[in-house]
C-alpha atoms as a PDB file:
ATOM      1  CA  UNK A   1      19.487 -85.736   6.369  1.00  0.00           C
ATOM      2  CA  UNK A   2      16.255 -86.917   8.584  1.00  0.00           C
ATOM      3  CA  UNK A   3      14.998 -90.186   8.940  1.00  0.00           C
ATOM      4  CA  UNK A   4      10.777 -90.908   9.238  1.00  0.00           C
ATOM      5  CA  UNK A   5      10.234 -93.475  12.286  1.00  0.00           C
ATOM      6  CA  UNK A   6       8.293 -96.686  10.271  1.00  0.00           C
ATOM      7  CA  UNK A   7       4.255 -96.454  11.125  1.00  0.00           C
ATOM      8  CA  UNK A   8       5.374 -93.039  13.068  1.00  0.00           C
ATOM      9  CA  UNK A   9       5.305 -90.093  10.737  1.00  0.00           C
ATOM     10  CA  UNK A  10       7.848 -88.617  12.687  1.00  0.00           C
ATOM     11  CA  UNK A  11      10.740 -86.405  12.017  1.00  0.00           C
ATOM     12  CA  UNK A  12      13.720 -87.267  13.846  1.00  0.00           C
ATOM     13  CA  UNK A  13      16.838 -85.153  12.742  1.00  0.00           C
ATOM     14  CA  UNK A  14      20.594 -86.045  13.321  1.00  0.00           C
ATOM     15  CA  UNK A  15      21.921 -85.942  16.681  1.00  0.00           C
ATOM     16  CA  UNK A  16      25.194 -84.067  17.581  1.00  0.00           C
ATOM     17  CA  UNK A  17      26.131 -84.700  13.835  1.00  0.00           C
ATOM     18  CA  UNK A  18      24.736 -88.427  13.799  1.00  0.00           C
ATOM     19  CA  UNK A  19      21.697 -89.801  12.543  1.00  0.00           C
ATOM     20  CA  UNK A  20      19.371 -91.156  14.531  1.00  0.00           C
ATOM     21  CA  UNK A  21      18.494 -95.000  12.108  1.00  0.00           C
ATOM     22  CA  UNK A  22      15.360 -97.018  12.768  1.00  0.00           C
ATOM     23  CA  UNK A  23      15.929-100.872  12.138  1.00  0.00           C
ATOM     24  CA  UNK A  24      14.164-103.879  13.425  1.00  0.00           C
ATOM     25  CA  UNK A  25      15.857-106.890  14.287  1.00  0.00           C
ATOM     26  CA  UNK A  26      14.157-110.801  14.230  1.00  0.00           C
ATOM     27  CA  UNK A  27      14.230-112.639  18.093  1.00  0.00           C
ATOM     28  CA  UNK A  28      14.454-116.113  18.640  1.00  0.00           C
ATOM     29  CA  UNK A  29      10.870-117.104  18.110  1.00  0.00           C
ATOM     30  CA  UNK A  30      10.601-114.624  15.071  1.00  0.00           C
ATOM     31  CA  UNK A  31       8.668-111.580  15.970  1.00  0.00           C
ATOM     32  CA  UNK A  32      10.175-108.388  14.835  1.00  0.00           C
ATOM     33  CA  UNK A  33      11.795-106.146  16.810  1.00  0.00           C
ATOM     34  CA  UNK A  34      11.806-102.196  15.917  1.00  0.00           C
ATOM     35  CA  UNK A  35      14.690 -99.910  17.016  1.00  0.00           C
ATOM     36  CA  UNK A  36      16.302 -96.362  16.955  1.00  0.00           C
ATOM     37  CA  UNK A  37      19.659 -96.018  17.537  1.00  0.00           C
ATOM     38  CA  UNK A  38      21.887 -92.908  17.389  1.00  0.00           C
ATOM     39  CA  UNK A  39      25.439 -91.824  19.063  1.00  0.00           C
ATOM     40  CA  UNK A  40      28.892 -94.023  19.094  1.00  0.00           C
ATOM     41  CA  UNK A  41      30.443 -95.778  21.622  1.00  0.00           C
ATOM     42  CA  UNK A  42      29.679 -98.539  24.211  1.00  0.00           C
ATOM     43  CA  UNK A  43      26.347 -99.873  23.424  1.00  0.00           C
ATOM     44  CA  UNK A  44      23.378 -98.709  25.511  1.00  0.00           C
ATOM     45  CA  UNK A  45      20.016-100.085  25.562  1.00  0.00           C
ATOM     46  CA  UNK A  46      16.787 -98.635  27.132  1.00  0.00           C
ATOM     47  CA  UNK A  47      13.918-100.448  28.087  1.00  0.00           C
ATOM     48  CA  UNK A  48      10.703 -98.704  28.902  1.00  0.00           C
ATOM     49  CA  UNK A  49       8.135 -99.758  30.806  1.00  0.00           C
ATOM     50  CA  UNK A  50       4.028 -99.829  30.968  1.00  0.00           C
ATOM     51  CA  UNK A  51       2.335 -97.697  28.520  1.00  0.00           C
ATOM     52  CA  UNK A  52       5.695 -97.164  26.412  1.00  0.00           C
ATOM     53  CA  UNK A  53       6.974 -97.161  23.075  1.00  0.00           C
ATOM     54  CA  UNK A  54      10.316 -96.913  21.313  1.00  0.00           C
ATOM     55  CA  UNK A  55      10.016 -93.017  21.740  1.00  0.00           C
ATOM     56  CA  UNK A  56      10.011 -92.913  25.661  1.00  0.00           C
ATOM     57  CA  UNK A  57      13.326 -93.295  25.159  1.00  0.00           C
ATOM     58  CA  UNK A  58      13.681 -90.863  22.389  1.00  0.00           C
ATOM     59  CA  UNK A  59      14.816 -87.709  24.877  1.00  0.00           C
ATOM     60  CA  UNK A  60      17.574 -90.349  27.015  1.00  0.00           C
ATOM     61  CA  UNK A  61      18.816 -91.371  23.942  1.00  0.00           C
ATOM     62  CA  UNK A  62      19.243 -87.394  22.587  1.00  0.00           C
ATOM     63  CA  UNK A  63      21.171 -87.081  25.722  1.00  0.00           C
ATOM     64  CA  UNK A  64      23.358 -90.186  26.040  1.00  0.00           C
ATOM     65  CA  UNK A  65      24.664 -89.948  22.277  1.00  0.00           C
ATOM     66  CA  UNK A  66      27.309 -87.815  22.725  1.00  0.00           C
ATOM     67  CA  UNK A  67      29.121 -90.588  24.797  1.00  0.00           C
ATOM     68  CA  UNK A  68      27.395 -93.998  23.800  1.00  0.00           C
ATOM     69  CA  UNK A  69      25.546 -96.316  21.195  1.00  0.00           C
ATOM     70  CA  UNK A  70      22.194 -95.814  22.315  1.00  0.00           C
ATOM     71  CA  UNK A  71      19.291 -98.019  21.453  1.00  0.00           C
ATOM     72  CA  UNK A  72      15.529 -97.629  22.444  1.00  0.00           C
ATOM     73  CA  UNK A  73      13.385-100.420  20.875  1.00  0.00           C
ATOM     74  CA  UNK A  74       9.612-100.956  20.737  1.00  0.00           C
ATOM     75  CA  UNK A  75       9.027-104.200  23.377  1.00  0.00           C
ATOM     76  CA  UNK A  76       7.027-106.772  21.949  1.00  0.00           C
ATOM     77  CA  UNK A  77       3.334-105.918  20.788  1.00  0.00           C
ATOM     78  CA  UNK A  78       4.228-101.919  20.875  1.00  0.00           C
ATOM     79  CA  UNK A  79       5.068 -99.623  18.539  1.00  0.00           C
ATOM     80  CA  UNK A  80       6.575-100.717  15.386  1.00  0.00           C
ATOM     81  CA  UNK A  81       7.033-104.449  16.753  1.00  0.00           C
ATOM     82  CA  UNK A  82       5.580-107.344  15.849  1.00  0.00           C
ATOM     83  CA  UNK A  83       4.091-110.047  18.728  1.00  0.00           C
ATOM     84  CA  UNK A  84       3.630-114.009  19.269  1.00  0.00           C
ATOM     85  CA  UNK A  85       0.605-115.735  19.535  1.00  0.00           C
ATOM     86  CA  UNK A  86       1.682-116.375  23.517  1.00  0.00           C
ATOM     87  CA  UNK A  87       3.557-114.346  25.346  1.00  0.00           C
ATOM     88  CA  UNK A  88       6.398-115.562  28.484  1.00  0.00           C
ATOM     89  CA  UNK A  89       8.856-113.441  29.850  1.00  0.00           C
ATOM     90  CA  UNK A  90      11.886-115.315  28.591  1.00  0.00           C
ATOM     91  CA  UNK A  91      10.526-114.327  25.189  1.00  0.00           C
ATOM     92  CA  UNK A  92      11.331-110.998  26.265  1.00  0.00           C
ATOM     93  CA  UNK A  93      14.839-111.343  27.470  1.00  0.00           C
ATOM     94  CA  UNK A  94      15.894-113.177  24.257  1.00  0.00           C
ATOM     95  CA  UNK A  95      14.202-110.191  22.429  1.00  0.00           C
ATOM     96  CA  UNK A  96      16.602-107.964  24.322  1.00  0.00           C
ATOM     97  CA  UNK A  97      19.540-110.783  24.057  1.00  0.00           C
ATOM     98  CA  UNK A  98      19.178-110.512  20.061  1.00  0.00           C
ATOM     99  CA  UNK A  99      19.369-106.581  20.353  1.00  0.00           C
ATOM    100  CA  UNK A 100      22.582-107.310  22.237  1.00  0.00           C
ATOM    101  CA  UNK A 101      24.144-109.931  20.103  1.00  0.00           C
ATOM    102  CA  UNK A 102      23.113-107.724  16.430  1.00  0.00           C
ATOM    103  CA  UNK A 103      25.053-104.958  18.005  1.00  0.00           C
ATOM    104  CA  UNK A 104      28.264-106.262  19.238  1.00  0.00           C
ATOM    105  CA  UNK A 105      27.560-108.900  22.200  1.00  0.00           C
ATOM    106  CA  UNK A 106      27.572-106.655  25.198  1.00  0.00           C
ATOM    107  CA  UNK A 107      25.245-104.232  26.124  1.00  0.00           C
ATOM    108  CA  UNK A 108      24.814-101.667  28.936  1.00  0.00           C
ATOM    109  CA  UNK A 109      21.406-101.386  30.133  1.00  0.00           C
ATOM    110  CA  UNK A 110      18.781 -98.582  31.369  1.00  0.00           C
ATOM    111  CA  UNK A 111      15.389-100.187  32.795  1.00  0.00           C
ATOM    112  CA  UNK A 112      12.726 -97.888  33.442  1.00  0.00           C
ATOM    113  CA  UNK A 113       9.753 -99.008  35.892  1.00  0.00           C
ATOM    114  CA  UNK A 114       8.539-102.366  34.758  1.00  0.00           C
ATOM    115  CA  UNK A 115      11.667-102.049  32.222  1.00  0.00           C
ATOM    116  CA  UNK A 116      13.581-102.201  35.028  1.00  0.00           C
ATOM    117  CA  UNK A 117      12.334-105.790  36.161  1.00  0.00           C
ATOM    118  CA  UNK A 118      12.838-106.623  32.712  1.00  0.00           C
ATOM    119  CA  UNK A 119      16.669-105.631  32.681  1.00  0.00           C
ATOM    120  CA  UNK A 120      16.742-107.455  36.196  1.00  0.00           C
ATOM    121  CA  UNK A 121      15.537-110.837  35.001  1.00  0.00           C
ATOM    122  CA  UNK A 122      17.876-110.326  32.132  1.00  0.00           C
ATOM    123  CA  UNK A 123      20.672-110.273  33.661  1.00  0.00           C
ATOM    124  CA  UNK A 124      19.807-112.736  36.079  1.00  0.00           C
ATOM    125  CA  UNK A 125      19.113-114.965  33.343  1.00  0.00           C
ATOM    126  CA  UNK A 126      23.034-114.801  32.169  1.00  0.00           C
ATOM    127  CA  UNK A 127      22.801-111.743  29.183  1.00  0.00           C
ATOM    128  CA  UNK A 128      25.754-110.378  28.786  1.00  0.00           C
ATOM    129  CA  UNK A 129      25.037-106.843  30.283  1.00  0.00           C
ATOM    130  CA  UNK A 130      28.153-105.737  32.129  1.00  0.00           C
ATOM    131  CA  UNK A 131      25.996-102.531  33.974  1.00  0.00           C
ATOM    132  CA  UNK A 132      22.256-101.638  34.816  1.00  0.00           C
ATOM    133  CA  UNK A 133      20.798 -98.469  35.830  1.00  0.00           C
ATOM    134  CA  UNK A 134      16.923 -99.031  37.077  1.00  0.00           C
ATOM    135  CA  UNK A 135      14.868 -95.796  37.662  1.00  0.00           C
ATOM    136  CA  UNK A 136      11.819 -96.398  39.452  1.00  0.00           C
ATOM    137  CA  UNK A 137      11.339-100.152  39.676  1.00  0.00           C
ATOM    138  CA  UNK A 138       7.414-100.785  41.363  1.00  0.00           C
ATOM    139  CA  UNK A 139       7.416-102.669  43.725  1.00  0.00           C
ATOM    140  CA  UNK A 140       6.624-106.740  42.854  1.00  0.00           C
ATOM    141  CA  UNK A 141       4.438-109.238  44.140  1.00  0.00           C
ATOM    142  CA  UNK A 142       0.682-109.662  45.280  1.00  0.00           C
ATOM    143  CA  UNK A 143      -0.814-107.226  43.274  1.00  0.00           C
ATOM    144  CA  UNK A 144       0.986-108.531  39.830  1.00  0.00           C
ATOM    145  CA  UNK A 145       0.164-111.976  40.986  1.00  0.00           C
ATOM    146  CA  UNK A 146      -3.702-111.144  40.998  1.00  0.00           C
ATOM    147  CA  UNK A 147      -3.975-108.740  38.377  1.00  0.00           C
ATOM    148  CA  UNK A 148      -3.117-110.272  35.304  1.00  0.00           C
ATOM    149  CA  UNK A 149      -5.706-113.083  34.710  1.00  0.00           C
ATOM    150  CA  UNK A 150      -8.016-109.806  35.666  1.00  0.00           C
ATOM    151  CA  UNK A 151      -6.684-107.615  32.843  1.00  0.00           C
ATOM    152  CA  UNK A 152      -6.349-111.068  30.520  1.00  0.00           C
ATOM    153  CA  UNK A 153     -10.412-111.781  31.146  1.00  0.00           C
ATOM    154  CA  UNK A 154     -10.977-108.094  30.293  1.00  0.00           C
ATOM    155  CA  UNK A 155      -8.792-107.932  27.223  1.00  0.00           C
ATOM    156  CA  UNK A 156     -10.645-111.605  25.887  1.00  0.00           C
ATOM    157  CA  UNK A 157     -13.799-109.832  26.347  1.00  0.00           C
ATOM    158  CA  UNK A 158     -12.605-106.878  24.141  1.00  0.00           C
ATOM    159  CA  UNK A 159     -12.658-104.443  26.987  1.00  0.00           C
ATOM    160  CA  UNK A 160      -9.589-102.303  26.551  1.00  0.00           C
ATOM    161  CA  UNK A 161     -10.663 -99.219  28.287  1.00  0.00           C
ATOM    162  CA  UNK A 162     -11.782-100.924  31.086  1.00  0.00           C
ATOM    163  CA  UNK A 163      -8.505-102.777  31.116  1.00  0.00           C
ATOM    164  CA  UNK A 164      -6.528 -99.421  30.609  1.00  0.00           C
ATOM    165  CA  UNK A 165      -8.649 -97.979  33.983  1.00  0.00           C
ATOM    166  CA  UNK A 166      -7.893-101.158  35.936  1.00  0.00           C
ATOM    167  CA  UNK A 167      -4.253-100.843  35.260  1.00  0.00           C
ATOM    168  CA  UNK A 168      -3.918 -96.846  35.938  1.00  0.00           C
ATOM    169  CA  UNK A 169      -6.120 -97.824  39.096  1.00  0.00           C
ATOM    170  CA  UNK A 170      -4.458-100.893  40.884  1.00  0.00           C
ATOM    171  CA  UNK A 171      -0.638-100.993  39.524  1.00  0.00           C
ATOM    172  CA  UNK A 172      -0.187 -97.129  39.183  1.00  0.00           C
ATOM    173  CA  UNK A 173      -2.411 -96.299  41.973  1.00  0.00           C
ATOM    174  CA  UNK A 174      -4.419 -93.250  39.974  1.00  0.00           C
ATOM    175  CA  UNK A 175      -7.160 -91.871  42.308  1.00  0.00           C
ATOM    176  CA  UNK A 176     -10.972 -92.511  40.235  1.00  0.00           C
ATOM    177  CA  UNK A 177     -10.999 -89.114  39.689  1.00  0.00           C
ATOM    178  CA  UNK A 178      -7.463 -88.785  38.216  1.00  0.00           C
ATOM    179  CA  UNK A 179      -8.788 -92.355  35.956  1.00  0.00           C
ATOM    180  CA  UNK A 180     -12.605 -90.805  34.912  1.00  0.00           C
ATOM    181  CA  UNK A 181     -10.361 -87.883  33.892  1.00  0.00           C
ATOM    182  CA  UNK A 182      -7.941 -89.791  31.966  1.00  0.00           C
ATOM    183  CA  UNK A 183     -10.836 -91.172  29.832  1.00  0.00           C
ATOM    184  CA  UNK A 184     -10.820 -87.727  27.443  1.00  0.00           C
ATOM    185  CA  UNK A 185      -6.866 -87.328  27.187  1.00  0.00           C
ATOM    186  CA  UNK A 186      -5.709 -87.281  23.524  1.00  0.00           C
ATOM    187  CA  UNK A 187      -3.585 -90.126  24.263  1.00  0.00           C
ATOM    188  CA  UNK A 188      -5.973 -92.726  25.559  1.00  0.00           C
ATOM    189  CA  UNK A 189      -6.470 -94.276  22.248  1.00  0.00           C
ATOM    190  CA  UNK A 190      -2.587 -94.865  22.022  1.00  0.00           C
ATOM    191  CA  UNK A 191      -2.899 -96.389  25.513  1.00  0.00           C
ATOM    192  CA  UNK A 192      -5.760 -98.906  24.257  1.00  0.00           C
ATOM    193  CA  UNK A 193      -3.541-100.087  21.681  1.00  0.00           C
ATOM    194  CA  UNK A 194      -1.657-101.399  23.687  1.00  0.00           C
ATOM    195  CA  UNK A 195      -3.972-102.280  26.525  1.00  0.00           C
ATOM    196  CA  UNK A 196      -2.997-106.117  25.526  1.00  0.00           C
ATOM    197  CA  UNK A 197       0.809-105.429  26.663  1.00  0.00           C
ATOM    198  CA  UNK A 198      -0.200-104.491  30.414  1.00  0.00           C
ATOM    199  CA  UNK A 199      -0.582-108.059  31.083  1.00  0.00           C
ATOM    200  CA  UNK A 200       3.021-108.895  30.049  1.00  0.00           C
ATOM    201  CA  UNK A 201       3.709-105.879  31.962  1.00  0.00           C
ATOM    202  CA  UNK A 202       1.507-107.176  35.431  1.00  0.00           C
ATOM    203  CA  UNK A 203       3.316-110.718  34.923  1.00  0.00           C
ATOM    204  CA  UNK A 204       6.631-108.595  35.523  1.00  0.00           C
ATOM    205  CA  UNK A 205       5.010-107.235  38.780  1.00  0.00           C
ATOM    206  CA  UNK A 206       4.693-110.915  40.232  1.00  0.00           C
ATOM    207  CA  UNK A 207       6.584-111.904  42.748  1.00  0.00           C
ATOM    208  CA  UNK A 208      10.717-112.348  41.714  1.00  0.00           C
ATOM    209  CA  UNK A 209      11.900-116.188  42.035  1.00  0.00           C
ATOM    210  CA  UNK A 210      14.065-116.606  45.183  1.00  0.00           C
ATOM    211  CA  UNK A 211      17.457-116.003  44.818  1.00  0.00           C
ATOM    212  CA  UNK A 212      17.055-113.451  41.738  1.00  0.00           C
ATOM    213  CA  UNK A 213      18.630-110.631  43.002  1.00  0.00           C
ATOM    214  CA  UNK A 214      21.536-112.166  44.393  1.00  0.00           C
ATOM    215  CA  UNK A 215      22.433-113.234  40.379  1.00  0.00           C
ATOM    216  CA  UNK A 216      22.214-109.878  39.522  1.00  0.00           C
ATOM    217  CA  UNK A 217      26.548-109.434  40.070  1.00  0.00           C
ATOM    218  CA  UNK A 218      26.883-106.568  38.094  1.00  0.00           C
ATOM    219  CA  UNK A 219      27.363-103.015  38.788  1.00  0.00           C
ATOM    220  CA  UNK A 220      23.855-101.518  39.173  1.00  0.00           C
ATOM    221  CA  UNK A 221      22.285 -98.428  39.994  1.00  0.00           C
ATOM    222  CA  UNK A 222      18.555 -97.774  41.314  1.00  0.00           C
ATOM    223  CA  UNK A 223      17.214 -94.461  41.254  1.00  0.00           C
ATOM    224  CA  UNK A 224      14.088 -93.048  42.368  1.00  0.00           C
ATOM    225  CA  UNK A 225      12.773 -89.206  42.757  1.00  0.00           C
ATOM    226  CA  UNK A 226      11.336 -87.533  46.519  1.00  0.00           C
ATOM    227  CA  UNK A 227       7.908 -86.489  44.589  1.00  0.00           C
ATOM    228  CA  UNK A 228       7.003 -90.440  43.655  1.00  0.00           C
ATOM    229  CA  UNK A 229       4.818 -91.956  46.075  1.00  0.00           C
ATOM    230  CA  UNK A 230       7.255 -92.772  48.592  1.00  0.00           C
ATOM    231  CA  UNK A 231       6.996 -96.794  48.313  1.00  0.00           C
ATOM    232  CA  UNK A 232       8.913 -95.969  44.906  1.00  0.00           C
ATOM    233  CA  UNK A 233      11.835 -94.980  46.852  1.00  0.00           C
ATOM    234  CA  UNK A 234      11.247 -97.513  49.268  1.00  0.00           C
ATOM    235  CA  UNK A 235      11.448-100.390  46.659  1.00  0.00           C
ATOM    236  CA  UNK A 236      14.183 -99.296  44.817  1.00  0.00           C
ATOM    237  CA  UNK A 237      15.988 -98.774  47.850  1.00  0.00           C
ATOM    238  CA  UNK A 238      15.132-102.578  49.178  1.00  0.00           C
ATOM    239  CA  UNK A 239      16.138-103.843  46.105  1.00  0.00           C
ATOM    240  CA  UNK A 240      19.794-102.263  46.021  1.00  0.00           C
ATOM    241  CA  UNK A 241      20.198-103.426  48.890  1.00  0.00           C
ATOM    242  CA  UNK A 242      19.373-106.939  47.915  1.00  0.00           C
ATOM    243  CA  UNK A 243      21.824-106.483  45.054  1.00  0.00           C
ATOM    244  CA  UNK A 244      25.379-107.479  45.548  1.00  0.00           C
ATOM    245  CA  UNK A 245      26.449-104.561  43.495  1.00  0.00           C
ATOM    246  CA  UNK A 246      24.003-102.627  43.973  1.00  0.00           C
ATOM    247  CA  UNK A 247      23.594 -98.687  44.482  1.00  0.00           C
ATOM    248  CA  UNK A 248      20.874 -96.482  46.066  1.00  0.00           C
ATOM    249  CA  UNK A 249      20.461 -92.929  44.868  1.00  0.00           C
ATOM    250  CA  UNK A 250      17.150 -90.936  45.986  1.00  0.00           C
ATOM    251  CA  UNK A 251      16.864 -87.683  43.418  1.00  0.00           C
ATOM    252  CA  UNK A 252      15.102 -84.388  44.794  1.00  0.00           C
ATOM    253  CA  UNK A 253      12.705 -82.985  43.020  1.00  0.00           C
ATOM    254  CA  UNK A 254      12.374 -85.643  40.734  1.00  0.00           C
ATOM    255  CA  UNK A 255       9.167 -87.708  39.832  1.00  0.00           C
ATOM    256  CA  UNK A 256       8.427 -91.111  38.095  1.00  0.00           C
ATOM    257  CA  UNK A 257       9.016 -89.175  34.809  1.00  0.00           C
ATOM    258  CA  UNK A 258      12.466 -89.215  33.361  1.00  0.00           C
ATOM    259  CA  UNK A 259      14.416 -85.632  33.266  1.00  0.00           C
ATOM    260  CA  UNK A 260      17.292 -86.487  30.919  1.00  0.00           C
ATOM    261  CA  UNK A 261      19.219 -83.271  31.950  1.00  0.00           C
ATOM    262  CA  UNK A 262      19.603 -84.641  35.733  1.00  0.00           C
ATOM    263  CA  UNK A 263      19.810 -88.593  34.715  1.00  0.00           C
ATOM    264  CA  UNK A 264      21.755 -88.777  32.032  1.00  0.00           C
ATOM    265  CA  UNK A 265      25.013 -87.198  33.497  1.00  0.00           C
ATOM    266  CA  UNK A 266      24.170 -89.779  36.471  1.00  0.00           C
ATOM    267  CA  UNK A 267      24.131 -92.611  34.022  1.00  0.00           C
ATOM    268  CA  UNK A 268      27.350 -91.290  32.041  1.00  0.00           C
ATOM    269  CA  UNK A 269      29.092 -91.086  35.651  1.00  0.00           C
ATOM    270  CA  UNK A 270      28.047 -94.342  36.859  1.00  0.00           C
ATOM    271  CA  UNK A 271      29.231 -96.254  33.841  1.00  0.00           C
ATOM    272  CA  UNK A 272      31.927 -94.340  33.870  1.00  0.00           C
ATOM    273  CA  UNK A 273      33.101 -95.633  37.462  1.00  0.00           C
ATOM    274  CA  UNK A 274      32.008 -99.106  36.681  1.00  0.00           C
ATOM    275  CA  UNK A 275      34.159 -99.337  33.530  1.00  0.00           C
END
């Protein structure tokens, strides 16, 4: 048996003898939610980040099944998902709370770059996640304080590329020649698709309300790689730190990219301990 992703036309076979199932689930203020899900066990939910769909979490998920529920879900205006008229944070984190309740009413919880704010504020905000593993959280503040009113004012004036470049150029930190380059890739239509969700992803970058990481009591791991720009490793080494719980693992040879087969054992160990 296979299963077609919704709006995907994509093929996604069973997984160590279970099927991976795409459902969507209704949040609080009734936008729709798309998921995949595949494996059994605790549950496991991964939240990508900038730029992201459901299926950035497609090869974590292959990997993590063996051992654990895993979900990967489309954030609001992405993907499969449906969006409000307005967008606030908190919207988020009850989008992610009704994931957890639908399946069970505790959750483990992989955030990946601005996912991993997103998992932060969530369980600061009192979700019952009972572990977090962050890879690559940016670094907040200043620059996600200014930038989103600039993206907003680009996005009302229909400009999505130009939105797309400002993004790549001040929150990722692209070189112009690495952005004028980007302009041709195959993908940069998918990325102006969604050009509207790197605001909700800049508002993630401001500054974190005093006294957020200290409610953040749960077991939690931050990871970064040696070939990120080093104030990758730098942040998610401040912020574990900060964390009463909190771990610090740098991994060699690893980027801002995800490599299941050196992560996911990581994650399996980590929650392992922590159980």
């Amino acid at each position: 048996m296979s299963y077609t992703g919704a709006n995907t036309g994509r093929i996604t076979p069973p997984l160590f003898g279970t099927e991976v199932m795409m459902d969507f689930i209704q949040s609080s203020d009734g936008t729709r939610i798309a998921y995949e899900q595949a494996g059994t066990g605790p549950l496991l939910i991964v939240l990508g980040g900038a730029f992201n769909d459901r299926t950035v979490g497609i090869p974590l998920m292959e990997a993590l099944a063996p051992t654990a529920t895993v979900l990967t879900y489309d954030r609001r205006g992405r993907g499969a998902s449906s969006d409000a008229p307005t967008y606030a944070i908190e919207r988020e984190i009850a989008d992610l709370a009704a994931l957890i309740a639908h399946h069970g009413g505790t959750a483990r919880v992989i955030g990946y770059s601005s996912g991993a704010i997103l998992a932060l504020r969530a369980v600061a905000a009192g979700l019952p996640i009972t572990g977090v593993v962050l890879y690559e959280p940016p670094p907040t503040g200043r620059v996600g304080d200014e930038l989103a009113p600039q993206l907003a004012a680009l996005l009302a004036a229909d400009q999505r590329g130009a939105a797309v470049e400002l993004f790549q150029t001040v929150a990722v930190g692209l070189p112009a020649t690495v952005v004028a380059d980007l302009r041709h890739a195959p993908f940069r239509p998918a990325l102006e698709a969604i050009a509207h969700t790197l605001v909700y992803d800049t508002l993630l970058l401001a500054a974190l309300p005093d006294g957020l990481l200290a409610a953040v009591t749960i077991p939690t791991l931050v990871l970064a790689g040696d070939q990120s720009h080093p104030i990758m490793a730098a942040t998610a080494q401040a912020l574990a730190a900060a964390i009463p719980q909190g771990q610090y693992q740098l991994l060699v040879g690893e980027g801002h990219g995800i490599t299941p087969a050196v992560v996911a054992p990581l994650i399996h160990a980590f929650f392992s301990a922590a159980a």
